[in-house]
Protein backbone atom coordinates (compact mmCIF):
# COMPACT_ATOMS: atom_id res chain seq x y z
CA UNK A 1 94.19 103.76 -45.17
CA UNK A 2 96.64 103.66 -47.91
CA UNK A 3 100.39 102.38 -45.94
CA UNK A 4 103.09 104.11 -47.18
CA UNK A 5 106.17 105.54 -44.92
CA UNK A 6 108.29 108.07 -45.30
CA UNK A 7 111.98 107.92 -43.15
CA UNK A 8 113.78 110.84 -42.66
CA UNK A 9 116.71 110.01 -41.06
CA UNK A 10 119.57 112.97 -39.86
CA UNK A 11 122.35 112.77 -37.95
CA UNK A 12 122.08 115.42 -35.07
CA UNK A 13 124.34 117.26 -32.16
CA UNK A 14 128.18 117.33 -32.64
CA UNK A 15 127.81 115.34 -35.67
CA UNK A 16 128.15 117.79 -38.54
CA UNK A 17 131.77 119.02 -37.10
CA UNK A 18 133.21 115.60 -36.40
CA UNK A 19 135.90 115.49 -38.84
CA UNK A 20 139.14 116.50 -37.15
CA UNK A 21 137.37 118.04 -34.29
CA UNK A 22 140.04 117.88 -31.10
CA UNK A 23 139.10 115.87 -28.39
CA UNK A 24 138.18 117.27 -25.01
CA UNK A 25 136.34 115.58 -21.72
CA UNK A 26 132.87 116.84 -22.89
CA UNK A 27 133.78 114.55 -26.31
CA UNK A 28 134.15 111.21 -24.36
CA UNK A 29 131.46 109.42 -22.01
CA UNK A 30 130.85 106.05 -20.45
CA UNK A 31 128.24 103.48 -21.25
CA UNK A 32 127.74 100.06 -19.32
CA UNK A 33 130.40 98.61 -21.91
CA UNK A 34 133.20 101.59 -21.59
CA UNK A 35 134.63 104.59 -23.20
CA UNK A 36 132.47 106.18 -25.99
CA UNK A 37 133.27 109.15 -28.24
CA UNK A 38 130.67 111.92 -29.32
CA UNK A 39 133.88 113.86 -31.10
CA UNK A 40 136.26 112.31 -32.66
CA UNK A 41 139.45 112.91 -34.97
CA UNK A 42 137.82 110.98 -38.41
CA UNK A 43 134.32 110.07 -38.34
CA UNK A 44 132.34 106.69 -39.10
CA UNK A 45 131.68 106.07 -42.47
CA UNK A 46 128.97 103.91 -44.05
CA UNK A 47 129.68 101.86 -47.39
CA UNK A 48 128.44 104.26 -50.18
CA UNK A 49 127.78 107.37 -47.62
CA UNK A 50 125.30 108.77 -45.73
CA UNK A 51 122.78 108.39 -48.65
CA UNK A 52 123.62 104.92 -48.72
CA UNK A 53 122.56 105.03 -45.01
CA UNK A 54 119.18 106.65 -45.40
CA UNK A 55 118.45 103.96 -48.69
CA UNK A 56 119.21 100.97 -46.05
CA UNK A 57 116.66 102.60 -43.74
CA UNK A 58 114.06 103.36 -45.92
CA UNK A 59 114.27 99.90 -47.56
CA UNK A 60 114.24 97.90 -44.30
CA UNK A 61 112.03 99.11 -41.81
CA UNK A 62 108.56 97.69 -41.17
CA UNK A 63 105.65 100.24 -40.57
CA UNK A 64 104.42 98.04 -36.84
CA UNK A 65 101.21 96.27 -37.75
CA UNK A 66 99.76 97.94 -34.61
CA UNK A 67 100.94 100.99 -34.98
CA UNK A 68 100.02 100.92 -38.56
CA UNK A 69 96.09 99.95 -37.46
CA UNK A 70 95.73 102.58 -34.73
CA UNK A 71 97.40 105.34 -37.78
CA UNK A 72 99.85 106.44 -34.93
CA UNK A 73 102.98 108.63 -36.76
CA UNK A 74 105.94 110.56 -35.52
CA UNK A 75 109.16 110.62 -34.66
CA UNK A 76 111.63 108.12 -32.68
CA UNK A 77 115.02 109.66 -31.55
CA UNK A 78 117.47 106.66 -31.56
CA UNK A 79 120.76 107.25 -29.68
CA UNK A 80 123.59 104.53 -30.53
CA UNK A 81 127.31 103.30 -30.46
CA UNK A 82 129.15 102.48 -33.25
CA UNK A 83 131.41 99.70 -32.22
CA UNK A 84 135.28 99.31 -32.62
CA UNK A 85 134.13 97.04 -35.59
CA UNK A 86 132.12 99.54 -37.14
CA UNK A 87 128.59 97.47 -36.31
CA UNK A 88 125.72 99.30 -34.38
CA UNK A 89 125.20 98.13 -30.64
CA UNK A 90 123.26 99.63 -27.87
CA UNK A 91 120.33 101.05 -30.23
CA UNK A 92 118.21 103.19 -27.66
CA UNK A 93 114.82 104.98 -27.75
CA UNK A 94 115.40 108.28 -26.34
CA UNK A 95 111.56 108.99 -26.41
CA UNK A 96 108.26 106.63 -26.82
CA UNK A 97 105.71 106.42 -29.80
CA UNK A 98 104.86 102.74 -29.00
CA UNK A 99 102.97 100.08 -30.80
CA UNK A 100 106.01 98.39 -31.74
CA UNK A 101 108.02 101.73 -33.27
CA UNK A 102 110.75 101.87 -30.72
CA UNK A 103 111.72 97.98 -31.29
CA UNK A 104 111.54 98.40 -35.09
CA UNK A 105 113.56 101.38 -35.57
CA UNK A 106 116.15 99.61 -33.19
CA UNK A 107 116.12 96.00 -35.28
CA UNK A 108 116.99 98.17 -38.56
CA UNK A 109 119.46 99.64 -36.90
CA UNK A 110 121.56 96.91 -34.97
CA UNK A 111 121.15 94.62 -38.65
CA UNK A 112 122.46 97.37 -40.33
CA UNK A 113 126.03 96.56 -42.44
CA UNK A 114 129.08 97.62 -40.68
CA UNK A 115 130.61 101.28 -40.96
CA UNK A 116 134.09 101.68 -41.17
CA UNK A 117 134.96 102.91 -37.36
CA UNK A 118 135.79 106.04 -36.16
CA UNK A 119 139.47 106.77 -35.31
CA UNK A 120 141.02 108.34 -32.38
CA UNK A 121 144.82 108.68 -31.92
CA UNK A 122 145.15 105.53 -34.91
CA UNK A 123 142.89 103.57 -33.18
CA UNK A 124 139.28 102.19 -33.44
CA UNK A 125 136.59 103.34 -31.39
CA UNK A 126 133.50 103.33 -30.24
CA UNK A 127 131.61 106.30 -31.32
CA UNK A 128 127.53 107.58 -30.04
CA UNK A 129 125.23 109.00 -32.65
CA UNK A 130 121.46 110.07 -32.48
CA UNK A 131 119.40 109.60 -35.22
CA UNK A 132 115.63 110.92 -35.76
CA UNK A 133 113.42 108.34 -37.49
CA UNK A 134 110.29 109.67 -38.64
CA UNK A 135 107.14 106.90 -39.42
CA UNK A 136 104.63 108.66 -41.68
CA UNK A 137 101.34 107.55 -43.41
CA UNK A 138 101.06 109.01 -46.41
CA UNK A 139 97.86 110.29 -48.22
CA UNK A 140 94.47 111.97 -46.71
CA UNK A 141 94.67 111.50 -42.96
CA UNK A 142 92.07 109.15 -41.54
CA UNK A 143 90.50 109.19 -38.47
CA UNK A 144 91.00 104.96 -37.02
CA UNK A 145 87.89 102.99 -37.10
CA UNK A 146 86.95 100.66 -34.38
CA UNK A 147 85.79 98.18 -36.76
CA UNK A 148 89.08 97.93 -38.43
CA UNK A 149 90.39 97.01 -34.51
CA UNK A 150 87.99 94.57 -33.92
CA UNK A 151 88.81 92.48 -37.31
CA UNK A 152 92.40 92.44 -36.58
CA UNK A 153 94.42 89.83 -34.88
CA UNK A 154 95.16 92.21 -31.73
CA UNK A 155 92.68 92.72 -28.89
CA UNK A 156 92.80 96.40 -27.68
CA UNK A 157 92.10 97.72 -24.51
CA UNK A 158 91.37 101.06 -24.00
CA UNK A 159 92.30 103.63 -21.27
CA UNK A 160 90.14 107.16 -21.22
CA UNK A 161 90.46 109.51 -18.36
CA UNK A 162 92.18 107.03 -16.62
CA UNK A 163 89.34 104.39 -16.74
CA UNK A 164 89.80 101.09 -18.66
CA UNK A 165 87.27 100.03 -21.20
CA UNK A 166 87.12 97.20 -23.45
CA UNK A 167 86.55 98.48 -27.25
CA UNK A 168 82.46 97.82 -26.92
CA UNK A 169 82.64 100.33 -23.86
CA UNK A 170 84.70 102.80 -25.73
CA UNK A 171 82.59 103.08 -28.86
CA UNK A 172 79.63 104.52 -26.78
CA UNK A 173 82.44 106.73 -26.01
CA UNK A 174 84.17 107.47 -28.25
CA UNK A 175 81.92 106.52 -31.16
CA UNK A 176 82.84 104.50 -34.39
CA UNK A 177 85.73 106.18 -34.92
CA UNK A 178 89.08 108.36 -33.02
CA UNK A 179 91.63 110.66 -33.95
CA UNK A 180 94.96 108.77 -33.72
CA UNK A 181 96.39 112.20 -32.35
CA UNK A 182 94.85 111.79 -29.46
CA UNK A 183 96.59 108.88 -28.76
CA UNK A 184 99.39 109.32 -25.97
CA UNK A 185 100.78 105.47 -25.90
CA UNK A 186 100.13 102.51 -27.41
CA UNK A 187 101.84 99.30 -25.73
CA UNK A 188 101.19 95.61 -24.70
CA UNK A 189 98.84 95.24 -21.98
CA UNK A 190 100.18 92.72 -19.62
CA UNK A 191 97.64 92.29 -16.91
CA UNK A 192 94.82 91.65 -19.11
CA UNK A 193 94.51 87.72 -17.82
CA UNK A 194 93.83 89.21 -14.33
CA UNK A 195 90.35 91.00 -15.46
CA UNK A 196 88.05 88.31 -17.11
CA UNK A 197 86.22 90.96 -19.06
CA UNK A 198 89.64 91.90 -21.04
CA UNK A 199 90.93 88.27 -21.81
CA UNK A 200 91.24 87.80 -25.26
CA UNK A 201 92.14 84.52 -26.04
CA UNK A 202 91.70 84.68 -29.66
CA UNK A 203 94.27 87.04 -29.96
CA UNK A 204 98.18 87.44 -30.83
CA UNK A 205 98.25 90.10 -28.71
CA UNK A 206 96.78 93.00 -26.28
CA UNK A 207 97.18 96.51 -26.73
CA UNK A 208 96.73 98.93 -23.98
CA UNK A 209 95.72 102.27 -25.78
CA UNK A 210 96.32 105.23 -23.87
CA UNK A 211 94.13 108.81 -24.79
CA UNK A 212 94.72 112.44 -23.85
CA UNK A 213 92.72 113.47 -20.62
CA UNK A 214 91.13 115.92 -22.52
């Protein structure tokens, strides 16, 4: 599968009417460190602009190697603060792709340069943002081949109709090959070491793959 990703990043809710929007009790909220704006009287802004923004992005974020093997795409809603310093705390997955997706798009975003903070009433403050990050595989989509799986340097369990498998069992089900869309989750599979027939010792890690019921 040829890797290439494609971010589209867009700033959504109140965010297109920020500038000099008044401030009202729906505008401010409370996180576990305080007072946070969703409206504010003048808006972050990165060095060099929102483009500017979307060119960090694109140039820093990993495609997951997992996620990346099993051809899993989509979209990861990030909710976070901008600080009274204009740096990016609290990055948050609002929803779950897996496979290492939700950790990536937060890294990019908590390394990302400061902004210059939002002001309310002369003062710094801590503003909330949601941002869509889209990972995308580019060219002719490609069903994922157990083969590819087994050379890698993750083990992979496998969960269909609710019944685990290890990835011999699931090719008699599933056959040489799956449609990553009919992947639900993708995430490490901690209790592996309690099942003998699912230790993988020779691996960096173990995946617990998670299929539609039907």
């Amino acid at each position: 599968m040829k890797l290439f990703y494609i971010l589209l990043v867009a700033l959504l809710g109140t965010q297109t009417s920020l500038a000099q929007a008044p401030v009202t009790k729906d505008s401010v909220t409370k996180t576990g460190n305080g007072k946070v704006f969703t409206t504010i009287e003048q808006v972050p802004e990165f060095p060099g602009g929102i483009p500017a923004f979307y060119s960090y992005i694109s140039k820093n974020l990993q495609y997951p190697v997992v996620a990346r093997l099993l051809g899993i795409t989509g979209k990861v809603n990030m909710s976070f603060v901008l600080n009274e310093n204009g740096k990016i705390v609290e990055a948050t997955p609002k929803n779950c792709l897996g496979a290492g997706c939700e950790a990536e798009a937060a890294r990019v975003l908590e390394l990302c340069p400061a902004w210059k903070p939002g002001i309310q009433d002369g003062k710094p403050v801590r503003v909330m943002y949601t941002v869509p990050i889209t990972f995308d595989l580019t060219g002719k989509k490609e069903k994922t081949r157990l083969k590819d799986l087994r050379k890698s340097d993750y083990g992979f369990v496998f969960s269909i109709k609710d019944t685990l498998y290890t990835i011999d069992e699931a090719e008699k089900i599933l056959g040489k090959e799956f449609d990553p869309d009919q992947v639900v989750a993708a995430d490490s599979f901690y209790n592996y070491d309690k099942v003998q027939k699912f230790e993988m010792p020779d691996k960096k890690e173990v995946y617990l793959i998670i299929f539609k019921s039907t």
